[in-house]
N, C-alpha and C. Protein backbone atom coordinates (compact mmCIF):
# COMPACT_ATOMS: atom_id res chain seq x y z
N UNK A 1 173.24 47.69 157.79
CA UNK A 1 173.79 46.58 157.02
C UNK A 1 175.30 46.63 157.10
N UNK A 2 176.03 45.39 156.95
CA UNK A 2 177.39 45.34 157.31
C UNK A 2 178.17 44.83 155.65
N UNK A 3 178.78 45.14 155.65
CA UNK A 3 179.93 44.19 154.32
C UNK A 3 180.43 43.39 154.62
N UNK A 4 180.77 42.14 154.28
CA UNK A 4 181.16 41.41 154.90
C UNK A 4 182.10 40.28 153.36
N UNK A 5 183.21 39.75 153.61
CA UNK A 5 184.06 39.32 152.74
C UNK A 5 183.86 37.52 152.61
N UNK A 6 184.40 37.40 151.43
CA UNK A 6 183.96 36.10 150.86
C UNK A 6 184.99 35.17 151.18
N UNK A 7 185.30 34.26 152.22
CA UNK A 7 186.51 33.24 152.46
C UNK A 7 186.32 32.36 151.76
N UNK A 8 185.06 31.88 152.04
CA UNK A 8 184.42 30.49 150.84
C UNK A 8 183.48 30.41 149.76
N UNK A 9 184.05 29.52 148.95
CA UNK A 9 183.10 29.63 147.90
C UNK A 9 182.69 30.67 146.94
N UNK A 10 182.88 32.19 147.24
CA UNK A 10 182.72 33.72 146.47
C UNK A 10 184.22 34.03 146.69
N UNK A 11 185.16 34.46 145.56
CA UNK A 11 186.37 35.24 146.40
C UNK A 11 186.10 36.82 145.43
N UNK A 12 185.14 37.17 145.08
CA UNK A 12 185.01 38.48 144.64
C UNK A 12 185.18 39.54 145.15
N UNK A 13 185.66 39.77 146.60
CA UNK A 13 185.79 40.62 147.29
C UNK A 13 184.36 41.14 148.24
N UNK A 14 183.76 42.21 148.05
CA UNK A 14 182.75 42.76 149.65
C UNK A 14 181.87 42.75 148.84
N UNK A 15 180.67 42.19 150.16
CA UNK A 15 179.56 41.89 149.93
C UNK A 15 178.62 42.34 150.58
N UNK A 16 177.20 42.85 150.39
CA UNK A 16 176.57 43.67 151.28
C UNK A 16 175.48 42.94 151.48
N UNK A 17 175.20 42.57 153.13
CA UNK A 17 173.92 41.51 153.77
C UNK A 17 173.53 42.38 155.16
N UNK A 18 172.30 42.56 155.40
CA UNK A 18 171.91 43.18 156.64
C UNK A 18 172.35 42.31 157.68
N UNK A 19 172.56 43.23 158.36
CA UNK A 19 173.18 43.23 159.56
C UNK A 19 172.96 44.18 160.72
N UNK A 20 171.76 43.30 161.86
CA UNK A 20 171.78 43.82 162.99
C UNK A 20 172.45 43.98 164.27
N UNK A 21 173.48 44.35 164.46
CA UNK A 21 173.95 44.62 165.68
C UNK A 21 174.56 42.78 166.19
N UNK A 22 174.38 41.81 165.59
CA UNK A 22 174.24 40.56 166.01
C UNK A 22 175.56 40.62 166.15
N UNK A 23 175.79 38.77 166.08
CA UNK A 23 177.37 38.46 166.55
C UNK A 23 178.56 38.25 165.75
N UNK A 24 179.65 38.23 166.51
CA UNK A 24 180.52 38.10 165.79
C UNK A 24 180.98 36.48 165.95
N UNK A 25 181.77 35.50 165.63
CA UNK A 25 182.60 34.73 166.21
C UNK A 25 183.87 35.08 165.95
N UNK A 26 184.27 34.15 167.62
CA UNK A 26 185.62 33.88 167.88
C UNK A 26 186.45 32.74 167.72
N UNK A 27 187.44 32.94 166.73
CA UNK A 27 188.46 31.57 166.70
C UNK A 27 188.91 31.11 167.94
N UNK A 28 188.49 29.65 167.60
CA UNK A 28 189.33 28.67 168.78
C UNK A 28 189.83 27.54 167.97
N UNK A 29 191.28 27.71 168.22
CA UNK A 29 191.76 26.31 167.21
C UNK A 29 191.52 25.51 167.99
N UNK A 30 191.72 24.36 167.09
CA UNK A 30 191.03 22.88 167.12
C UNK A 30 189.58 22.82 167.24
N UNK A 31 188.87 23.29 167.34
CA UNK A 31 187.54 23.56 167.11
C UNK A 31 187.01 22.94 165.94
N UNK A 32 187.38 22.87 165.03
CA UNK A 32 187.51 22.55 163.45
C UNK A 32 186.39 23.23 162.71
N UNK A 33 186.04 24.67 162.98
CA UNK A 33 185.15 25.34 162.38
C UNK A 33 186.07 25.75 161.17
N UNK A 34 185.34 26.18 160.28
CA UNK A 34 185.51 26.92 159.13
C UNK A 34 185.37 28.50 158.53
N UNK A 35 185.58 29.53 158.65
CA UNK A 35 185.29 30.71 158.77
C UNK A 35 184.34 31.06 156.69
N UNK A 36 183.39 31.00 156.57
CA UNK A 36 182.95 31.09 155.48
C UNK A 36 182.88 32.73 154.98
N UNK A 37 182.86 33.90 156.14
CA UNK A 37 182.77 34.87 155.51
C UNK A 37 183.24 35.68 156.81
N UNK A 38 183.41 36.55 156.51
CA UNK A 38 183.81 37.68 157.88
C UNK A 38 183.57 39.42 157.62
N UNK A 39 183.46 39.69 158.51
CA UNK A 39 183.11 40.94 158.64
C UNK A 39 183.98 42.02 157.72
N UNK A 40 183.77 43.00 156.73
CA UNK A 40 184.81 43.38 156.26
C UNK A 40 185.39 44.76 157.15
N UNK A 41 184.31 45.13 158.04
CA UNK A 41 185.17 45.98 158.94
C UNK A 41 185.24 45.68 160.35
N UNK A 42 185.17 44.72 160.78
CA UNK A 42 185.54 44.51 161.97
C UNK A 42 186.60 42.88 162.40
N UNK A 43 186.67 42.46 160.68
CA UNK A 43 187.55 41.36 160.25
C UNK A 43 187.84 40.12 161.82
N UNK A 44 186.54 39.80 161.86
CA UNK A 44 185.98 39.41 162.23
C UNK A 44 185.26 38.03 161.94
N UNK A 45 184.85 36.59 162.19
CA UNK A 45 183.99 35.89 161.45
C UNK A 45 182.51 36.42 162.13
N UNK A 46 181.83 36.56 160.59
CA UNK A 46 180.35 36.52 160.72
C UNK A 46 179.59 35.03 159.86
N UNK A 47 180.32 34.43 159.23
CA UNK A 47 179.73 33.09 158.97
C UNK A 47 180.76 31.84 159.10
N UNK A 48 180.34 31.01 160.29
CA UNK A 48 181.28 29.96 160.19
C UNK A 48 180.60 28.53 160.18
N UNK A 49 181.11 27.52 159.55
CA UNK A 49 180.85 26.28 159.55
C UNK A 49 181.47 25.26 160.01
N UNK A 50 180.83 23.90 160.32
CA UNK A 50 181.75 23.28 160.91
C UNK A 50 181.17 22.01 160.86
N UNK A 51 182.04 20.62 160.81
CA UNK A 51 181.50 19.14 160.37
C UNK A 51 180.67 18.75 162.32
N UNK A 52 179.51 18.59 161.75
CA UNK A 52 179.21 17.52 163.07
C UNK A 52 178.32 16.37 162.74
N UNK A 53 179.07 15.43 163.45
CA UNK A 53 178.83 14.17 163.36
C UNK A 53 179.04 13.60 161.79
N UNK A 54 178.37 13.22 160.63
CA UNK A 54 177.94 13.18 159.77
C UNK A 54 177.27 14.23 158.89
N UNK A 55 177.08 15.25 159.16
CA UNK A 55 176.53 16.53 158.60
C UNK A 55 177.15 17.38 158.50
N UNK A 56 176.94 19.14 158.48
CA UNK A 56 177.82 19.81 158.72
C UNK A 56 176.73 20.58 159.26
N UNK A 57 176.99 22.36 159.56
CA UNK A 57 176.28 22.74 160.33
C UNK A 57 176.94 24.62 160.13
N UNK A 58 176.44 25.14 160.19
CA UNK A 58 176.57 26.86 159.72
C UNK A 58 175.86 27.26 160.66
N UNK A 59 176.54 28.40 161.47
CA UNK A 59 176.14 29.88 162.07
C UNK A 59 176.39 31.13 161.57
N UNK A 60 175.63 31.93 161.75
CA UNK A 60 175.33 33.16 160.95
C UNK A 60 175.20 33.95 161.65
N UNK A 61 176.26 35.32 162.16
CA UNK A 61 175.98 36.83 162.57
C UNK A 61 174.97 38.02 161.72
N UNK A 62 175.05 37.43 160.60
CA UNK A 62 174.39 38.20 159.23
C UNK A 62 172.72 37.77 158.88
N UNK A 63 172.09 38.39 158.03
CA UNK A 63 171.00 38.01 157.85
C UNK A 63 170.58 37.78 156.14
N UNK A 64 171.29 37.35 155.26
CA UNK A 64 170.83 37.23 154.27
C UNK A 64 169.91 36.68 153.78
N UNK A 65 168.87 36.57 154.40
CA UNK A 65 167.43 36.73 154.13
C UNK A 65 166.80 37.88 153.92
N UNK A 66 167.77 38.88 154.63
CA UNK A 66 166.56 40.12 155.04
C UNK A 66 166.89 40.92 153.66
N UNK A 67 165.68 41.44 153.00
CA UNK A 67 165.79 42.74 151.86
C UNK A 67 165.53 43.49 152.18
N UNK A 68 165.80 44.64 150.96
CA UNK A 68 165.15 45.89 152.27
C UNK A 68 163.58 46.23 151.63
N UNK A 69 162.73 45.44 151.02
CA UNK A 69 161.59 45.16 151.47
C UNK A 69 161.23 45.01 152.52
N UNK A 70 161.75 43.92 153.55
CA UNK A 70 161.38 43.38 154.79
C UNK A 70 161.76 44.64 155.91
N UNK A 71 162.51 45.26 155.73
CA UNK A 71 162.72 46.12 156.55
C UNK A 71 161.33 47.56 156.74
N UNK A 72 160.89 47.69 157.70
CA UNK A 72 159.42 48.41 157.99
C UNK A 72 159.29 49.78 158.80
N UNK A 73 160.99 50.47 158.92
CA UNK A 73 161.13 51.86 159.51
C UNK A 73 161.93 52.78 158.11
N UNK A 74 160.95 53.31 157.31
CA UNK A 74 161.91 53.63 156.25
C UNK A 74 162.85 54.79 156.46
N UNK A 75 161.96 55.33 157.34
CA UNK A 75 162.72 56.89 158.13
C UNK A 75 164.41 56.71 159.07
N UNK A 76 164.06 55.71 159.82
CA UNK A 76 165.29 54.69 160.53
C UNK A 76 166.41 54.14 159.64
N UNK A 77 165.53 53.42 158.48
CA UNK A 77 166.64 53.02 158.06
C UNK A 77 166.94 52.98 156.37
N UNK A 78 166.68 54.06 155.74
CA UNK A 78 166.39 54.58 154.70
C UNK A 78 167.96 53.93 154.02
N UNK A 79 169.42 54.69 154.59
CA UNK A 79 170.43 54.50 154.14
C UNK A 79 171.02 52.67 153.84
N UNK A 80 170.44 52.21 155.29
CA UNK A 80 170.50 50.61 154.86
C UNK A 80 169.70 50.21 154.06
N UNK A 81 168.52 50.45 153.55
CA UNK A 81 167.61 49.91 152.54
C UNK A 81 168.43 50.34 150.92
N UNK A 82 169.02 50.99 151.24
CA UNK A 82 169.26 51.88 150.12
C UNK A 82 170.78 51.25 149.63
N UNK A 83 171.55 51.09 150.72
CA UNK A 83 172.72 49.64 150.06
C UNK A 83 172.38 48.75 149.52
N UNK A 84 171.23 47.90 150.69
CA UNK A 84 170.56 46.62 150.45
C UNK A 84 170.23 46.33 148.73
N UNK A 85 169.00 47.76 148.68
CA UNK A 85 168.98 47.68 146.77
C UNK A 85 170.35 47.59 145.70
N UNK A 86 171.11 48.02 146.18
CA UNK A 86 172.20 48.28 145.19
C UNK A 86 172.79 47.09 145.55
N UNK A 87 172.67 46.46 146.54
CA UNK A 87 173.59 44.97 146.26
C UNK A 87 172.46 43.89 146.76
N UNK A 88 171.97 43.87 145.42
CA UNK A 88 170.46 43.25 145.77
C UNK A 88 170.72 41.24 145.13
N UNK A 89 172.11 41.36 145.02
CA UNK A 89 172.54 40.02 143.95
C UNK A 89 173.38 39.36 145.38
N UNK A 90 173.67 40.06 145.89
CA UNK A 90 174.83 39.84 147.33
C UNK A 90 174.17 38.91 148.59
N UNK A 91 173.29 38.80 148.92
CA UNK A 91 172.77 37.86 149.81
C UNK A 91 172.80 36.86 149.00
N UNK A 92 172.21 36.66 147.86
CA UNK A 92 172.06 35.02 146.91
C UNK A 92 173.05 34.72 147.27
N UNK A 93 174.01 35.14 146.74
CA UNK A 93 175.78 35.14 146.74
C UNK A 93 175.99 34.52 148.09
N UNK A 94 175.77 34.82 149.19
CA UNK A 94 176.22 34.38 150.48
C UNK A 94 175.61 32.81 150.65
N UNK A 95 174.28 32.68 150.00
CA UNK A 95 173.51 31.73 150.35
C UNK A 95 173.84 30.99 149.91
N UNK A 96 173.95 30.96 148.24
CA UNK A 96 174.56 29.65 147.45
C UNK A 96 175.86 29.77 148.17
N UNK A 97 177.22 30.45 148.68
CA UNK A 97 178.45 29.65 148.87
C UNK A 97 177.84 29.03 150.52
N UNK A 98 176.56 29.09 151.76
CA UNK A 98 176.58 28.28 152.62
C UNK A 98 175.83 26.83 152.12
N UNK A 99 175.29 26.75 151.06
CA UNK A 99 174.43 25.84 150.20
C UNK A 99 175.70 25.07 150.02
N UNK A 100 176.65 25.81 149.37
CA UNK A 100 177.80 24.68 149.20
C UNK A 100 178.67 24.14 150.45
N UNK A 101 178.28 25.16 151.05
CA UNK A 101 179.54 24.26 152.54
C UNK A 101 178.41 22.98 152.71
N UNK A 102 177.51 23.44 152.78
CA UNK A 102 176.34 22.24 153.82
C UNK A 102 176.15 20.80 152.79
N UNK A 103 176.29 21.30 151.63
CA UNK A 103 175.90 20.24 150.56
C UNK A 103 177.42 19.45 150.56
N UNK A 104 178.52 19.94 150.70
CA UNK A 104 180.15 19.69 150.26
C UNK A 104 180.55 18.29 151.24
N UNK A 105 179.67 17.36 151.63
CA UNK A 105 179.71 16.38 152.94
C UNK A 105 180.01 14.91 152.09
């Protein structure tokens, strides 16, 4: 699992959401993305958004879906399950501020 910091919508500081090995993004200005959250150690974007067409539209390096219920190697990954519980309020947290980018149109 990764920490990852609140640009939008949360400014509480670090937040803990599993995180597999996935991606990072890269700024390209004029692009007109939005950086909603970023990596807190590799400062980095791991959630960005961006207007298309009439809608808007979010990508995600992170997985705040995943609990560490869902996770099924406890031996593997005992220490990430074991953040996951202790910041078991921190994925909502991510979800409601992309709820608000997507709803904010």
């Amino acid at each position: 699992s990764s920490g990852i910091n609140a640009e939008y919508g949360y400014s509480d500081g670090n937040m803990m959401v599993y995180f597999n090995g996935g991606c990072y993004f890269t700024p390209y200005s004029g692009s007109g993305h939005e950086v909603l959250f970023q990596y807190s150690d590799l400062v980095s974007p791991a959630v960005v958004g961006c207007v298309v067409g009439r809608g808007r539209a979010v990508l995600s390096g992170v997985h705040p879906e995943v609990t560490a219920e869902d996770l099924t190697d406890p031996s593997h990954l005992e220490s990430v399950m074991e953040q996951l519980r202790r910041h078991a309020a921190d994925p909502d947290k991510v979800m409601d501020s992309i709820f608000n980018f997507l709803d904010n149109t």
